[in-house]
Protein backbone atom coordinates (compact mmCIF):
# COMPACT_ATOMS: atom_id res chain seq x y z
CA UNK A 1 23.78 6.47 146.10
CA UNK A 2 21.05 4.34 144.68
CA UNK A 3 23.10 1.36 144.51
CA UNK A 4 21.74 -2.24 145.16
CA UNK A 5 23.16 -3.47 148.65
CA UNK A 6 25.35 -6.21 147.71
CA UNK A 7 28.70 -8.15 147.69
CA UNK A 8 29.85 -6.94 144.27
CA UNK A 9 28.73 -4.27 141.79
CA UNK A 10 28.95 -4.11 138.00
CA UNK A 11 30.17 -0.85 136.60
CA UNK A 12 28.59 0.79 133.95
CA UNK A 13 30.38 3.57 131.53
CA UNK A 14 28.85 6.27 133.90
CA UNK A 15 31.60 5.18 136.41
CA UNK A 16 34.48 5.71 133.99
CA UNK A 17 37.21 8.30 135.65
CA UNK A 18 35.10 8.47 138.73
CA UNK A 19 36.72 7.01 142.12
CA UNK A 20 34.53 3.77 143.33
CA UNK A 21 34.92 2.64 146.63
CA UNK A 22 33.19 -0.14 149.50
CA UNK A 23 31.09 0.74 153.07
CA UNK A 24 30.79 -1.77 154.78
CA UNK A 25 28.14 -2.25 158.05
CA UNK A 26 29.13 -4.65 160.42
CA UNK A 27 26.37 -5.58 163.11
CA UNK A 28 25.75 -7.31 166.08
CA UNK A 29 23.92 -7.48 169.83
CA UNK A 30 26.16 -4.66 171.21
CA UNK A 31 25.48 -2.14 168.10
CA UNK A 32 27.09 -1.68 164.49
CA UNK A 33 30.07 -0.31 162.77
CA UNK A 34 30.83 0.88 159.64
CA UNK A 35 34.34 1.11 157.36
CA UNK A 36 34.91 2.10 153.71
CA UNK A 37 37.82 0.32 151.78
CA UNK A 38 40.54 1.44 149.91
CA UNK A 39 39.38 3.55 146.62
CA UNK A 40 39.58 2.24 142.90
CA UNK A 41 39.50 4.65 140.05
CA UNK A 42 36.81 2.99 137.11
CA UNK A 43 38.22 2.48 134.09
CA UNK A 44 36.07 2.39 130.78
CA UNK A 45 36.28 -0.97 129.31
CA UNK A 46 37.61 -1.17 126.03
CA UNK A 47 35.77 -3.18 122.73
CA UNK A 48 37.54 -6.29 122.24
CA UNK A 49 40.90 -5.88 120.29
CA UNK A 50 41.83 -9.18 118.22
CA UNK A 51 46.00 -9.87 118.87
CA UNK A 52 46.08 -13.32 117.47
CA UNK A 53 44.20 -14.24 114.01
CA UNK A 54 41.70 -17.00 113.92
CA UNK A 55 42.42 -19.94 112.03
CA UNK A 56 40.58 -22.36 110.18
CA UNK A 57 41.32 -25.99 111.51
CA UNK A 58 41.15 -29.53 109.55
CA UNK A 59 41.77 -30.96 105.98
CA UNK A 60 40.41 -28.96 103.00
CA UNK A 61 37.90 -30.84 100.59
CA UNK A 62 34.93 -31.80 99.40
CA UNK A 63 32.79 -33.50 102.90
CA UNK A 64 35.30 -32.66 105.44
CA UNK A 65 34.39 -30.37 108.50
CA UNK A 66 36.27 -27.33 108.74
CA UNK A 67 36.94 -25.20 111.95
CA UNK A 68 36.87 -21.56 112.93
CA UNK A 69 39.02 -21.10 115.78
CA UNK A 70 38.38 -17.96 117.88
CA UNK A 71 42.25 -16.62 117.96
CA UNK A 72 43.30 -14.47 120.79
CA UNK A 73 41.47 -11.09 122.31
CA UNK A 74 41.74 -8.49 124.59
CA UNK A 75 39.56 -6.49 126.19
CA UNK A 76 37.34 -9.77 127.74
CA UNK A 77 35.14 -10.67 125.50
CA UNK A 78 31.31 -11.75 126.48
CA UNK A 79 30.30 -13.45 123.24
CA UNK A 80 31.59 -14.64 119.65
CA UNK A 81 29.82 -15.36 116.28
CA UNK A 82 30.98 -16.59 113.15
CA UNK A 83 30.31 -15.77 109.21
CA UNK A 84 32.34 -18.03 106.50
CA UNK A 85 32.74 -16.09 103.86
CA UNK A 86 33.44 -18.05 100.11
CA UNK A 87 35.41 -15.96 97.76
CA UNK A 88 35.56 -13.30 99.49
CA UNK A 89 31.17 -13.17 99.80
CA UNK A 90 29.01 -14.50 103.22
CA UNK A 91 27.89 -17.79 102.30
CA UNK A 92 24.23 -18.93 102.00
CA UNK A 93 22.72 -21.46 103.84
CA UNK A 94 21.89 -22.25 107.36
CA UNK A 95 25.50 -23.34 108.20
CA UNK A 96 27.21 -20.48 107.82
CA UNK A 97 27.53 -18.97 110.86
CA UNK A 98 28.16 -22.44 112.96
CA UNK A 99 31.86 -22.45 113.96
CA UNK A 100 32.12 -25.25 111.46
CA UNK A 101 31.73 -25.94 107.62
CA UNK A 102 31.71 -28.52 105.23
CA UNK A 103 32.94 -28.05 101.98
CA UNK A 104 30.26 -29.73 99.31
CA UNK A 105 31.38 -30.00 95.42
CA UNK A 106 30.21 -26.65 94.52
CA UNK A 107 32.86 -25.28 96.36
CA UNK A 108 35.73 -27.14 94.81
CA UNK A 109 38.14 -24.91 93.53
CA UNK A 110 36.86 -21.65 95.68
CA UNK A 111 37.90 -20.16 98.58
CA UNK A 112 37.23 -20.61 101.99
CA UNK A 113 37.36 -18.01 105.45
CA UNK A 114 35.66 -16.92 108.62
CA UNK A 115 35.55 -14.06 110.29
CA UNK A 116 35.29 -14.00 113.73
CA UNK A 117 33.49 -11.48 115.75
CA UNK A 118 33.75 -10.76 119.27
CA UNK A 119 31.38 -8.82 121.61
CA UNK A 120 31.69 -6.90 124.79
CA UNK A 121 29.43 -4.22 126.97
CA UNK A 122 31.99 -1.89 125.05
CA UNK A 123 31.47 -2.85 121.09
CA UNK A 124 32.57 -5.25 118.85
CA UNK A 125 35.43 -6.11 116.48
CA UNK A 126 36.24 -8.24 114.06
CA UNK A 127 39.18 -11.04 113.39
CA UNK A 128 39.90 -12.92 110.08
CA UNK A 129 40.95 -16.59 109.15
CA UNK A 130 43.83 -17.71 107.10
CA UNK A 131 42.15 -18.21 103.40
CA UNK A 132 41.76 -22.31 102.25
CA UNK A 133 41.53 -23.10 98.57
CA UNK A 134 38.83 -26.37 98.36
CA UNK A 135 41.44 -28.92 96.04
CA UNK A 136 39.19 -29.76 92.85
CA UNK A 137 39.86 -33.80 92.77
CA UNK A 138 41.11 -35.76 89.64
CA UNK A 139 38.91 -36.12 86.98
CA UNK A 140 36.89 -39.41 87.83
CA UNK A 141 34.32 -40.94 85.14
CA UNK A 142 30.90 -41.66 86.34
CA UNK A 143 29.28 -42.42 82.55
CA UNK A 144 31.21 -43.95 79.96
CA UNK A 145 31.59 -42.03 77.08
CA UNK A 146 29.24 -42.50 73.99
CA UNK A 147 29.35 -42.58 69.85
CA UNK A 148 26.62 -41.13 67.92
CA UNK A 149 26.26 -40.78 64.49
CA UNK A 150 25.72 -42.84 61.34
CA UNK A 151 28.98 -45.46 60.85
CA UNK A 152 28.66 -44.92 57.45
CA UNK A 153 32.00 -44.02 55.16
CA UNK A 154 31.93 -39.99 55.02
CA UNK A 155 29.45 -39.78 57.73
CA UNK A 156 30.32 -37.57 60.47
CA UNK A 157 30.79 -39.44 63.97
CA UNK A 158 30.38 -37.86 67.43
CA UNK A 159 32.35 -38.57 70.78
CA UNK A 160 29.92 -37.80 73.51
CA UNK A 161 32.40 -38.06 76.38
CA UNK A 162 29.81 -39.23 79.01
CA UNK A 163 29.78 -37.95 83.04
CA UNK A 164 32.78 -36.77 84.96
CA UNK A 165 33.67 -35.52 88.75
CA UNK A 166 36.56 -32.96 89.24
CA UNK A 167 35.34 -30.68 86.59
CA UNK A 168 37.86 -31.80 83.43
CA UNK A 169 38.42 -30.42 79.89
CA UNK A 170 38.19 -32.63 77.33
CA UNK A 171 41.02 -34.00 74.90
CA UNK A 172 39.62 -36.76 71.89
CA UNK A 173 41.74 -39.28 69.91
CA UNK A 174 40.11 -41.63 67.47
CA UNK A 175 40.99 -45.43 67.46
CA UNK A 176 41.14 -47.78 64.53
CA UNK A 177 41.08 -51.79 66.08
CA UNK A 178 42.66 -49.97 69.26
CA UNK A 179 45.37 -48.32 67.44
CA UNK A 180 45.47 -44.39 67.53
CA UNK A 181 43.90 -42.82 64.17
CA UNK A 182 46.94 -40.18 62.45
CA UNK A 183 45.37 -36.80 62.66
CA UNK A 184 41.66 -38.23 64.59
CA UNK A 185 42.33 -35.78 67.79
CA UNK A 186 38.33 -33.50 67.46
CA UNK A 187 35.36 -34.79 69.17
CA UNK A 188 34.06 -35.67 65.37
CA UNK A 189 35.38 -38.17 62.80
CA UNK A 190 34.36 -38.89 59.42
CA UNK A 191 35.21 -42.96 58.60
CA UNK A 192 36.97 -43.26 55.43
CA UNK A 193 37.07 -46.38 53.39
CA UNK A 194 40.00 -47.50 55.39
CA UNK A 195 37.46 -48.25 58.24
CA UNK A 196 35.40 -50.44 56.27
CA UNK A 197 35.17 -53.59 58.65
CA UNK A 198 36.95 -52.02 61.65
């Protein structure tokens, strides 16, 4: 009763359990007729129900896209959305919810996921990605490393060791005319009179 005349009708959770069935007029010159068809019982949809985990797709590192791949659902889901989480946390920034990322140098070395979530007139739920570790690259120098200090027997010397990529710790070793000093392995040196010349 109520209902829009029409071809199909969209059910709403006030149909659930109740039966649903078709009338259907049927007119021409010599009069009309009427039938109703077979009855259906209405179901309440179900939210969506995730049955296959998303999974993130392409090569981790630092300025290569990664994807979000919606998995598999039940329950026939209207919409989806996406939130990459780092470490565990949403990310900030205006790319996060895209169904794509890429990884910039602060995340080298952190971890990378999305969650999935699907929608339907019922509710929502929730799938999550495999976790991806962003590969921290070889140490690469970008500034050559530096002396400072007087050069002066029992002055003090300091190895500045200039810019690197990849996020290194540092290891020193003093050299004499290109020959490894005995026992010069800290960032400081103090030239003896054995260096007089080198």
């Amino acid at each position: 009763k109520g209902a829009k005349r029409s071809e199909y009708y969209l059910l709403t959770d006030a149909d659930a359990g109740r039966i649903i069935s078709c009338e259907v007029t049927a007119t021409n010159d010599a009069g009309t007729s009427k039938t109703i068809s077979e009855e259906v019982t209405a179901v309440k949809q179900p939210p969506p129900s995730c049955i296959s985990d998303p999974k993130i797709g392409g090569v981790p590192g630092v300025g290569k896209t990664l994807y979000c791949g919606l998995g598999k659902w039940i329950g026939n889901p209207m919409d989806f959305t996406f939130q990459w989480l780092l470490d565990g946390y949403p990310m900030k920034g205006g790319k996060d919810t895209d169904n794509y990322y890429v990884p910039t140098d602060a995340d080298e070395g952190h971890r990378i996921r999305c969650i999935v979530t699907a929608k339907n007139l019922a509710g929502t739920a929730q799938g999550y990605s495999d976790i991806v570790t962003i590969p921290v690259p070889p140490p690469k120098n970008t500034d050559s490393p530096t002396i400072s200090g007087d050069p002066s027997v029992g002055s003090t010397l300091t190895c500045d060791p200039g810019q690197w990529s990849g996020k290194p710790t540092f290891a020193y070793r003093w050299l004499r005319d290109n020959i490894g000093i005995d026992g010069a392995t800290g960032q400081t040196y103090r030239p003896t009179t054995v260096d007089i010349g080198k």
